[in-house]
Protein backbone atom coordinates (compact mmCIF):
# COMPACT_ATOMS: atom_id res chain seq x y z
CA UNK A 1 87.94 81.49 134.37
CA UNK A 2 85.37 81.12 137.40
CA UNK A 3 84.22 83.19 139.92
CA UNK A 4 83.75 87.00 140.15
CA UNK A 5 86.26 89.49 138.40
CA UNK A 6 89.14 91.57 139.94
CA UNK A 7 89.90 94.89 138.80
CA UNK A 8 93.79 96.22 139.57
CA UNK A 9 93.64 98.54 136.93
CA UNK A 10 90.53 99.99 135.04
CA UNK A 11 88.08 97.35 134.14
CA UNK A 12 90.93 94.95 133.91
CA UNK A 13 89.54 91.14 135.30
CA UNK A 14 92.57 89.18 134.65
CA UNK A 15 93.40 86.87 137.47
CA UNK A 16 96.84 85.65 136.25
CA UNK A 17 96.81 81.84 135.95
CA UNK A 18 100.03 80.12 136.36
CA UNK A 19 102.47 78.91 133.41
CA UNK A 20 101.80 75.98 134.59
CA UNK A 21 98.86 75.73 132.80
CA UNK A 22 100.40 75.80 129.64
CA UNK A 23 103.61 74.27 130.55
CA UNK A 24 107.21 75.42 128.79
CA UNK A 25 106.43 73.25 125.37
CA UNK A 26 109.77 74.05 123.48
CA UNK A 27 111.64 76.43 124.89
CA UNK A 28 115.35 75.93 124.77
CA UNK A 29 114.66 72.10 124.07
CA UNK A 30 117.84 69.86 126.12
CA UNK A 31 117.64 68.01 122.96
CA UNK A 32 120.48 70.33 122.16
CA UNK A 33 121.56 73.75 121.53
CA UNK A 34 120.47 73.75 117.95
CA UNK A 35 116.62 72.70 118.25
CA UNK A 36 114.74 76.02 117.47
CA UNK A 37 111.79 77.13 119.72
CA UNK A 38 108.65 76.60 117.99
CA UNK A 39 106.34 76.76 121.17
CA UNK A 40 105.86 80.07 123.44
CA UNK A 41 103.67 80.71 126.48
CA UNK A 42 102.14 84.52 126.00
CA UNK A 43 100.66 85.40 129.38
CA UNK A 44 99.88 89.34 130.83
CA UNK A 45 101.23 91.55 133.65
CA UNK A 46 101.91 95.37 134.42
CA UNK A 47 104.56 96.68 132.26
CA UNK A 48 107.85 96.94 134.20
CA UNK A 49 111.00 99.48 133.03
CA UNK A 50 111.86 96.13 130.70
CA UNK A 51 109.18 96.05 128.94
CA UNK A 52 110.15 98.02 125.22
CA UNK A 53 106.73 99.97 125.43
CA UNK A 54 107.16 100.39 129.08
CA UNK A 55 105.36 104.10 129.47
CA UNK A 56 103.97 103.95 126.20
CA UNK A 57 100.25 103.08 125.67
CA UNK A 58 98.89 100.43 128.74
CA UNK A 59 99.92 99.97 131.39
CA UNK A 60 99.48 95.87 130.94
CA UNK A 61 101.85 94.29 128.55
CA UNK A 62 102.28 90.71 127.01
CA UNK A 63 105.06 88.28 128.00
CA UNK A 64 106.52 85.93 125.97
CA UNK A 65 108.03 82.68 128.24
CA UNK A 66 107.91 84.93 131.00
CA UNK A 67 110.24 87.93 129.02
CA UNK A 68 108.34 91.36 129.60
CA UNK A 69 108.28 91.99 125.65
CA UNK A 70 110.22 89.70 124.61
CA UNK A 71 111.99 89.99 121.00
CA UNK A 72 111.96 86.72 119.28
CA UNK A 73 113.08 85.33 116.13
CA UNK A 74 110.58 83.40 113.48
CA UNK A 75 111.98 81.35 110.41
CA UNK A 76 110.06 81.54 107.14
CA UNK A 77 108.59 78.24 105.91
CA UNK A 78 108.56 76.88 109.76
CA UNK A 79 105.25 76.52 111.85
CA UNK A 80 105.34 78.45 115.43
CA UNK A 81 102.39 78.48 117.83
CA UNK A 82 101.88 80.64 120.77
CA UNK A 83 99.84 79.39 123.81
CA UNK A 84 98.14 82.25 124.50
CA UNK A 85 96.46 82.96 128.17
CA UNK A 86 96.52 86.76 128.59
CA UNK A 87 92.83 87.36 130.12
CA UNK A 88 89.60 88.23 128.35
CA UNK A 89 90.36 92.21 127.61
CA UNK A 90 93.73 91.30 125.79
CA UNK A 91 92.25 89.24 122.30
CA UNK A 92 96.04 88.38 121.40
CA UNK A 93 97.10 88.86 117.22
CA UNK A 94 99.85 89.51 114.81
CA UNK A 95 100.45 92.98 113.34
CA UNK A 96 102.64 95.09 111.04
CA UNK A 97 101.85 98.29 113.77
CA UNK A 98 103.96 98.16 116.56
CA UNK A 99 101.15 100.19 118.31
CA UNK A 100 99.00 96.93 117.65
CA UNK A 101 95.43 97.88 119.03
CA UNK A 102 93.42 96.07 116.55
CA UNK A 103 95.37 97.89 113.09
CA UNK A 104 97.54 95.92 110.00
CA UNK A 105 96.82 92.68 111.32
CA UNK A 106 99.26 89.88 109.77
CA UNK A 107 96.70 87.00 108.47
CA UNK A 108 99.17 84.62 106.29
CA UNK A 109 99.61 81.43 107.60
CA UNK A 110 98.11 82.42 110.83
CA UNK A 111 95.19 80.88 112.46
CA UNK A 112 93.10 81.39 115.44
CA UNK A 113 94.52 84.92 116.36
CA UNK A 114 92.10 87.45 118.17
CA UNK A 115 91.67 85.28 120.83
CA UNK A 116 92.79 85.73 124.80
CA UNK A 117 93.12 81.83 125.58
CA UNK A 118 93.94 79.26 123.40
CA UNK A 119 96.58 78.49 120.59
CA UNK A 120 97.45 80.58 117.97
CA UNK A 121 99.80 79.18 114.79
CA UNK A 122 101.85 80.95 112.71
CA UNK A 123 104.16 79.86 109.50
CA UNK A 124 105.58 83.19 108.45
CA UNK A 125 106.14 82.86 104.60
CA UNK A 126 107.56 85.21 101.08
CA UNK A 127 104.69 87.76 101.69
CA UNK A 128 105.14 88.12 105.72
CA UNK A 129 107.13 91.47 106.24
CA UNK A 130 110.81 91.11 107.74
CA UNK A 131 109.58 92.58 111.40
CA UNK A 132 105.78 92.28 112.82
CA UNK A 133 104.53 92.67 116.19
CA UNK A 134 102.26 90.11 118.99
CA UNK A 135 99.84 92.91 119.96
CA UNK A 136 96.77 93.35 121.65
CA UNK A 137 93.16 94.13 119.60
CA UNK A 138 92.01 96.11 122.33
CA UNK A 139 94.86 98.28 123.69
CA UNK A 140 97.96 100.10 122.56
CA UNK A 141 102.24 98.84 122.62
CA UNK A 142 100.97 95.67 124.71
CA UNK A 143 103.27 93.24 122.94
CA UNK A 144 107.03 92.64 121.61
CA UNK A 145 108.61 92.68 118.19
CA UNK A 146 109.04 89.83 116.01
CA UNK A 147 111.93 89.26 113.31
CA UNK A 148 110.89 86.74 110.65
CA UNK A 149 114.26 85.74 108.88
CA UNK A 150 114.70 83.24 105.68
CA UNK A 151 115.71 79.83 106.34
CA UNK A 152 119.86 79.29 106.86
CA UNK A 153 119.91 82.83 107.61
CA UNK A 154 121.15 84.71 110.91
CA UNK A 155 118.61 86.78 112.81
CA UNK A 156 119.88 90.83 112.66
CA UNK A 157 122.18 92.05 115.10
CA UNK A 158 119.38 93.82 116.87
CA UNK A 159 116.87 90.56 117.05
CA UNK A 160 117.33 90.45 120.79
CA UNK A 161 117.42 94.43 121.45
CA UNK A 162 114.72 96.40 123.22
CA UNK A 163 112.30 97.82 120.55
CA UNK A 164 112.99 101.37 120.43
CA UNK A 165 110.02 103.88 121.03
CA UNK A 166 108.26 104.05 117.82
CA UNK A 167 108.25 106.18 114.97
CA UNK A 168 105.63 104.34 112.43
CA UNK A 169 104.05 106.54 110.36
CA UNK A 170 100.81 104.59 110.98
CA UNK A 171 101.30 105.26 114.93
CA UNK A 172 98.20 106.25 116.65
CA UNK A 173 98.82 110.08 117.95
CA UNK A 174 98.98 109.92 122.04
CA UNK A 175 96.02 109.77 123.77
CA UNK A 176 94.95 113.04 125.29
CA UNK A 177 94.76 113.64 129.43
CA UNK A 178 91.88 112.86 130.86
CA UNK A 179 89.55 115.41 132.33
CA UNK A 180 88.06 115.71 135.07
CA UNK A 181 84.59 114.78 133.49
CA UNK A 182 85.95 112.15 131.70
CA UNK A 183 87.56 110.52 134.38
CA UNK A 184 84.25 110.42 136.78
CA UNK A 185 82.19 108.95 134.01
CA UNK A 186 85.24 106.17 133.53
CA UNK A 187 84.95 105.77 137.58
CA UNK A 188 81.15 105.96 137.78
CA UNK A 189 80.95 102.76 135.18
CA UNK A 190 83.69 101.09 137.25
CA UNK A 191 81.38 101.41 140.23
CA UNK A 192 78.49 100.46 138.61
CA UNK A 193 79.13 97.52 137.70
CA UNK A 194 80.81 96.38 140.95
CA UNK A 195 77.72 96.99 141.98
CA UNK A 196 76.47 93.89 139.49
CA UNK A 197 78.80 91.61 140.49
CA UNK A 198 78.79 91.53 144.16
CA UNK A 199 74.57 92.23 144.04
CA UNK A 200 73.12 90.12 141.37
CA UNK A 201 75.11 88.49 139.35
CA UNK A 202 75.46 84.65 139.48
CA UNK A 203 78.77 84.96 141.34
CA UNK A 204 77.68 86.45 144.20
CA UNK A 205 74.09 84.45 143.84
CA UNK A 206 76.37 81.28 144.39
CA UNK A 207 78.03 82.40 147.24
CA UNK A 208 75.52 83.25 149.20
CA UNK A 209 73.90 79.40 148.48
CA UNK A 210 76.88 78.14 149.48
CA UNK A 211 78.05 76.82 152.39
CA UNK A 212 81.72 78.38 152.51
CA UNK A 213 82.19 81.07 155.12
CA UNK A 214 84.89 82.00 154.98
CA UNK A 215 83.61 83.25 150.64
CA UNK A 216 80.50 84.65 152.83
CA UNK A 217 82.85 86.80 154.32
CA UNK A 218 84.79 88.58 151.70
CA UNK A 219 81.51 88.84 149.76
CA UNK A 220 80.42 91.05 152.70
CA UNK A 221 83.35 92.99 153.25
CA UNK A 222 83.42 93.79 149.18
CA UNK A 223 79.89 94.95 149.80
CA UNK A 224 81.34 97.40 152.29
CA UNK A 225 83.91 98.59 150.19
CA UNK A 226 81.61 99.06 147.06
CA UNK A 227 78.91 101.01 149.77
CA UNK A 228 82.42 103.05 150.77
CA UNK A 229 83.32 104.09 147.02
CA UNK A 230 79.81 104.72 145.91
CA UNK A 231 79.49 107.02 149.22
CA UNK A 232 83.11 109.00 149.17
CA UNK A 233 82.77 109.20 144.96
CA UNK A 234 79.67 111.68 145.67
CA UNK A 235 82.04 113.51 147.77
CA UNK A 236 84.51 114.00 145.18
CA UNK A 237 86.90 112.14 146.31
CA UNK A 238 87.83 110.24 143.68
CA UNK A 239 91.17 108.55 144.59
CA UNK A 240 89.72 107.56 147.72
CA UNK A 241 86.30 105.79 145.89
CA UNK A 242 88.74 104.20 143.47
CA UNK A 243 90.83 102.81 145.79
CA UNK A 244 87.44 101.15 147.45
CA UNK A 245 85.93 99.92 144.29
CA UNK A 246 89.30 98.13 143.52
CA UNK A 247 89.47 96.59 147.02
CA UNK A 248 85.37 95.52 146.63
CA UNK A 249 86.58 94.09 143.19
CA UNK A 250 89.58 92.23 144.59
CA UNK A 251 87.26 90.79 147.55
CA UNK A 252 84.67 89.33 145.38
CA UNK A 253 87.23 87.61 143.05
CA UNK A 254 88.87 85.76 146.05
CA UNK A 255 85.14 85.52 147.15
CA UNK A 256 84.53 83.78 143.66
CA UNK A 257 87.48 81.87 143.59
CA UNK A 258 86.59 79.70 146.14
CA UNK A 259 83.61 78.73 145.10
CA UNK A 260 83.41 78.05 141.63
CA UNK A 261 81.09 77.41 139.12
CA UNK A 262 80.96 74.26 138.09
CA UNK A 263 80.36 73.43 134.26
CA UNK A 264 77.09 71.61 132.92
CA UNK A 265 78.72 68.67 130.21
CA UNK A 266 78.12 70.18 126.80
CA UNK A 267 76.78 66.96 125.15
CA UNK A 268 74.13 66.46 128.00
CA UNK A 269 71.03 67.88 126.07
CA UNK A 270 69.15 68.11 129.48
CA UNK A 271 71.94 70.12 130.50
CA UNK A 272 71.79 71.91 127.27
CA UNK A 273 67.63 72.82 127.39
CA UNK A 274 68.29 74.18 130.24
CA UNK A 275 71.02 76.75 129.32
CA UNK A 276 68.36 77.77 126.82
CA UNK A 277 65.78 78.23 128.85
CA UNK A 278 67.94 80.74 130.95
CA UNK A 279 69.17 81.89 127.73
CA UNK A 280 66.02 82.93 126.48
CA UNK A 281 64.33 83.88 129.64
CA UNK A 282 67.11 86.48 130.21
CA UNK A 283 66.43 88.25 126.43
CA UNK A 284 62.90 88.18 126.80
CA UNK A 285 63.08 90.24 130.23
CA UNK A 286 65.80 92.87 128.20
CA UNK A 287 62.89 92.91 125.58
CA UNK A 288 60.64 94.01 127.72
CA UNK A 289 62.07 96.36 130.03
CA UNK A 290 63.23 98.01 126.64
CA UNK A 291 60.03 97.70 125.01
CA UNK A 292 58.35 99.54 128.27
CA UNK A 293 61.19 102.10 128.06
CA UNK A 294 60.56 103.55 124.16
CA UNK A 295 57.01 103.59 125.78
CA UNK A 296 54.83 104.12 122.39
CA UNK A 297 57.80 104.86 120.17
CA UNK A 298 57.98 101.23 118.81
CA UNK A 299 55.83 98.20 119.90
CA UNK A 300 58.50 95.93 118.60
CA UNK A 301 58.53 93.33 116.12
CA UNK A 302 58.05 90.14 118.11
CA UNK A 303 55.41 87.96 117.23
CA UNK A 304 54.26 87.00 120.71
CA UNK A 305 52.00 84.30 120.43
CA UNK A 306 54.04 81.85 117.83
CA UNK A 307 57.31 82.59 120.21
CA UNK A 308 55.01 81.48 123.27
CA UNK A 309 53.77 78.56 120.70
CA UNK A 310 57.25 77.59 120.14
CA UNK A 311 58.50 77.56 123.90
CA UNK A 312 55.22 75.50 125.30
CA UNK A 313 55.93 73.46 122.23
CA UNK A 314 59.33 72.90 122.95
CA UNK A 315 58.66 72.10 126.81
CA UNK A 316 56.30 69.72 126.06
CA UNK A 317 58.97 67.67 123.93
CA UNK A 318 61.31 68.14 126.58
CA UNK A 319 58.74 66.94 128.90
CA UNK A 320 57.87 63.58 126.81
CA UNK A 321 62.35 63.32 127.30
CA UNK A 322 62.77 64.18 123.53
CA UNK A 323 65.36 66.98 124.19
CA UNK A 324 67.35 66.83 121.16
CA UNK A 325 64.04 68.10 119.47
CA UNK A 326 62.53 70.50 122.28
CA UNK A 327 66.18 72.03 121.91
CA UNK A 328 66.43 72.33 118.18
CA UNK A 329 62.83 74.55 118.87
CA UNK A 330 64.35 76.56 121.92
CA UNK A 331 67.74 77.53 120.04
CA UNK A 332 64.80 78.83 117.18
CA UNK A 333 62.94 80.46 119.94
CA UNK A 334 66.17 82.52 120.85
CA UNK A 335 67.37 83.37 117.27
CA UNK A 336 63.77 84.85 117.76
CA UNK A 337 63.71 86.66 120.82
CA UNK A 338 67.79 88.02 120.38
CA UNK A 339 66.36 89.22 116.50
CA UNK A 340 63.77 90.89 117.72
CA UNK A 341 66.17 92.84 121.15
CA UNK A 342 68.10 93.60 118.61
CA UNK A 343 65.69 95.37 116.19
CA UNK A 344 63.77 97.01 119.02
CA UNK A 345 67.29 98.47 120.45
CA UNK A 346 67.90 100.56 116.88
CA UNK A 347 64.75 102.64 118.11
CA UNK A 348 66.63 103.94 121.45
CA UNK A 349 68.36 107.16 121.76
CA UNK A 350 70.88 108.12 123.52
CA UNK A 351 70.46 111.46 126.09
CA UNK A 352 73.31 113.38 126.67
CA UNK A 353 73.03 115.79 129.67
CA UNK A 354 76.69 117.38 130.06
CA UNK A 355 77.92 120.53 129.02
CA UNK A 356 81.21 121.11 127.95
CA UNK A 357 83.52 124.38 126.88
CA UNK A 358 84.69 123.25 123.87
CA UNK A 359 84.09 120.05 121.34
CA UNK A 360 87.56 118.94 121.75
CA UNK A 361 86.58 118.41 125.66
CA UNK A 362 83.19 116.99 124.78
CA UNK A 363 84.99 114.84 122.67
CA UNK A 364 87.15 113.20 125.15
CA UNK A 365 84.57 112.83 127.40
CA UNK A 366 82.56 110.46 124.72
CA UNK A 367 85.82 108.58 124.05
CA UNK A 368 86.27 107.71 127.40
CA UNK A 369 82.64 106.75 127.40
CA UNK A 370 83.66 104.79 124.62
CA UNK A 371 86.13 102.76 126.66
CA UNK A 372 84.04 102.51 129.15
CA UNK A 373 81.09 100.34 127.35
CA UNK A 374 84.03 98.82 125.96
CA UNK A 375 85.96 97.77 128.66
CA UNK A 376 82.66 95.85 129.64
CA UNK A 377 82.28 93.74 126.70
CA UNK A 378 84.87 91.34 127.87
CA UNK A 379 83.18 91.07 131.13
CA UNK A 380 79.72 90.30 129.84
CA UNK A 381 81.11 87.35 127.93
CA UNK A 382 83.02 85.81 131.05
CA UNK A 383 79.99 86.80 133.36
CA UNK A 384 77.29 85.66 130.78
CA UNK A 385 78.92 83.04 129.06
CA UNK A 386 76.30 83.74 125.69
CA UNK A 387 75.73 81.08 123.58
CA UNK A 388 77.06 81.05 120.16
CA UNK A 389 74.53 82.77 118.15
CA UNK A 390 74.75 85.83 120.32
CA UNK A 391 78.22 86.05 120.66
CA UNK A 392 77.63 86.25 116.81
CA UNK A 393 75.62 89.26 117.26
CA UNK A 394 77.79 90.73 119.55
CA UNK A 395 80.75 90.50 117.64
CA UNK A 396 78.96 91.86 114.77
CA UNK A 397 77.77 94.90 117.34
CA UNK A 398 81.66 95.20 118.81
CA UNK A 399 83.20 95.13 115.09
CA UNK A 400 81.00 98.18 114.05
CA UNK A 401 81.60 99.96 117.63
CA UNK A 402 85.51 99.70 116.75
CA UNK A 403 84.74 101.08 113.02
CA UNK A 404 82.98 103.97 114.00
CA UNK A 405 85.57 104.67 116.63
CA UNK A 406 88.50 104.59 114.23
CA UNK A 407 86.32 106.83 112.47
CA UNK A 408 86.18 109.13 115.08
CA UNK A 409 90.24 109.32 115.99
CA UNK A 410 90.50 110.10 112.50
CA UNK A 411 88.00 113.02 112.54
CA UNK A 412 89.51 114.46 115.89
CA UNK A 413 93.15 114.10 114.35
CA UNK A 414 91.70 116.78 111.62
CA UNK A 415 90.32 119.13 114.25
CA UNK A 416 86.34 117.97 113.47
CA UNK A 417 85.70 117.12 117.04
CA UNK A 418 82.07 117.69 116.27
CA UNK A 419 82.03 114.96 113.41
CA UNK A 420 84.48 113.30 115.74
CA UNK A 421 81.34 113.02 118.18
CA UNK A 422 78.96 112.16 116.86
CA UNK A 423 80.69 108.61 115.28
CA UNK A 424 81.97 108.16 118.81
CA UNK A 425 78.28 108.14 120.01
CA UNK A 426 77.17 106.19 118.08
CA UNK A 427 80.08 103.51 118.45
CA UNK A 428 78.92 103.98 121.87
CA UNK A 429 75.29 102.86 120.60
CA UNK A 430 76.64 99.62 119.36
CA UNK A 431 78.17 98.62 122.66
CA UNK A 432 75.21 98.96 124.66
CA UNK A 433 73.37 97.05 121.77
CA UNK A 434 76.05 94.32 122.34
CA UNK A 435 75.84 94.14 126.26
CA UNK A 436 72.17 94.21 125.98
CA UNK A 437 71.86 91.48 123.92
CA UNK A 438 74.07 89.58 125.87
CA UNK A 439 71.92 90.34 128.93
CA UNK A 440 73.54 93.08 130.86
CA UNK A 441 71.20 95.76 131.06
């Protein structure tokens, strides 16, 4: 996906591509009535009443062909695969929880799950369970049920019914309402980072080089809107500034949209040194501005000079037209820099300045902190397009984020809301580590 992001819902940057781009590869084949589907198109949407989750955990669910939720049938011993394009928040998987959200994922004879475009497989076999879910990672009752039946034998009489609200065991507890508090800090982040994408961020930088009007435009009517919801949310008025961030939002997508980015051939090493080089420039500035913020807490552990060695080293290889080599140095130049962001970021702190009546209320105001940082994650990736050794790290970053987080539910389920905090904080931690490294500071 090019351009800037939307935003319809919270922190949500899907803009729906058609089926087209996937095509109907299987479904109900004219090769007659008895050729099974082994091909699906999984796209998202907002939940409407025919969705079986409709009400129930987000307020975006999956579709299946097109079907809101749509109950399908899987024969053991048989190879499916699902063409999945459901935007970069919705990292698509197979699960025994029908509240999906990252829990009992399904990994025999499945391949390249946990991803929001591209094709997943499946060949459901003796050890895959009877009924499974196509969930989300990231959110809650996104997806649809799944019946996995033997070979020769008819699907249940229910294989086509709406899944009934569910009553797992394993079921995540509801979330609880958001206060006040909570819902400010989820609508200050929103803002904020509007506020990077129609500024600074290569989007809008490309607009404004441009020569397309018309993109000119929006891009300075979404800077209205954002200077509307940043103005009206210190008010109070928070409908109101959320109903101009989302406007700003929509503005600089279309903005985006028509002028894209257009995308440097991968096997060009020229092409290549120079997505280093911007790379590497980028982590050095976060290193810096972070270094300068712990002040005298921690000098860091980058060896200055030999990274400096390295990069005039590698310049002067790319200079003499020997890229392949002057980008073998760069990509050890960044393993470098990224290793030593990444060290230097374990030395911040986090300062907390609200005050809340109880811990359970403190405690939902760091989960929806939480969500925030990690509703961004997503966007960093799209808006920073990391190279692969960082998405490593950020992965890594994002994994232990989700951990502690479970960790926290888990605490707060028990009453421990203090306990419950304190993992939920530090989850927090590991996002910011992850968007810094990628750049976002």
């Amino acid at each position: 996906m090019t351009g800037l992001f939307t935003d319809r819902h919270v922190f949500v940057i899907v803009s729906m591509m058609s089926l087209s781009v996937w095509g109907y590869s299987g479904a109900a084949s004219a090769a007659g009535a008895n050729t099974e589907t082994k091909s699906f198109v999984v796209t998202s949407a907002e939940k409407d009443s025919t969705h079986p989750f409709f009400g129930q955990g987000s307020k975006i669910g999956l579709l299946v062909d097109g079907v809101q939720g749509k109950s399908i049938v899987l024969t053991r011993g048989i190879e499916y695969t699902f063409n999945v394009n459901t935007g970069p928040q919705h990292d698509f998987y197979f699960s025994s929880s029908s509240v999906g959200q990252g829990a009992s994922t399904i990994t025999d004879g499945v391949t390249g799950q946990f991803t929001y475009r591209g094709a997943v497989t499946i060949a459901p076999g003796v050890s895959t369970p009877d009924v499974i879910y196509y969930q989300c990672r990231n959110h809650r009752n996104m997806g649809g049920k799944i019946h996995v039946v033997d070979k020769g034998k008819a699907p249940p009489a229910d294989a086509q019914a709406v899944v009934p609200a569910t009553t797992d065991s394993e079921a995540a507890p509801k979330a609880p309402v958001i206060s006040p508090a909570a819902a400010e800090a989820q609508l200050k982040q929103k803002i904020d980072f509007a506020g990077l994408l129609v500024s600074s961020s290569k989007g809008a930088q490309r607009i404004a080089a441009s020569g397309n009007a018309q993109a000119k435009e929006m891009l300075s009517r979404a800077r209205d809107h954002l200077a509307a919801a940043q103005n009206i949310f210190k008010s109070g008025d928070m409908t109101k500034a959320q109903g101009e961030v989302d406007e700003a939002l929509r503005l600089a997508s279309a903005a985006g949209r028509l002028v894209p980015e257009s995308s440097p051939d991968a096997n060009d090493p020229k092409a290549r040194h120079k997505e280093l080089q911007d790379s590497i420039k980028t982590f050095e500035l976060s290193y810096k501005q972070h270094q300068e913020k712990l002040g005298s807490k921690k000098s860091g552990t980058l060896d200055v000079k030999k990274f400096k060695e390295t990069l005039a080293k590698a310049e002067e290889q790319a200079n003499a037209g020997q890229y392949e080599e002057a980008n073998k140095l760069l990509a050890s130049a960044q393993r470098t820099i990224t290793g030593a962001l990444s060290a230097l970021l374990n030395a911040e702190t986090v300062v907390y300045d609200k005050s809340f009546a109880t811990p359970a209320e403190e405690y939902e105001y760091e989960l929806a902190r939480y969500k925030s940082y990690e509703e961004l994650i997503p966007l960093a990736f799209e808006q920073k397009k990391p190279p692969a050794f960082t998405i490593e790290k950020m992965d890594e970053l994002s994994k232990k984020a989700k951990e502690l987080q479970a960790q926290a539910e888990k605490l707060a389920a028990k009453g421990d809301h203090s306990s419950a905090i304190g993992a939920l904080q530090e989850a927090t931690v590991q996002l910011q580590r992850a968007l810094m490294v990628a750049g976002v500071n």
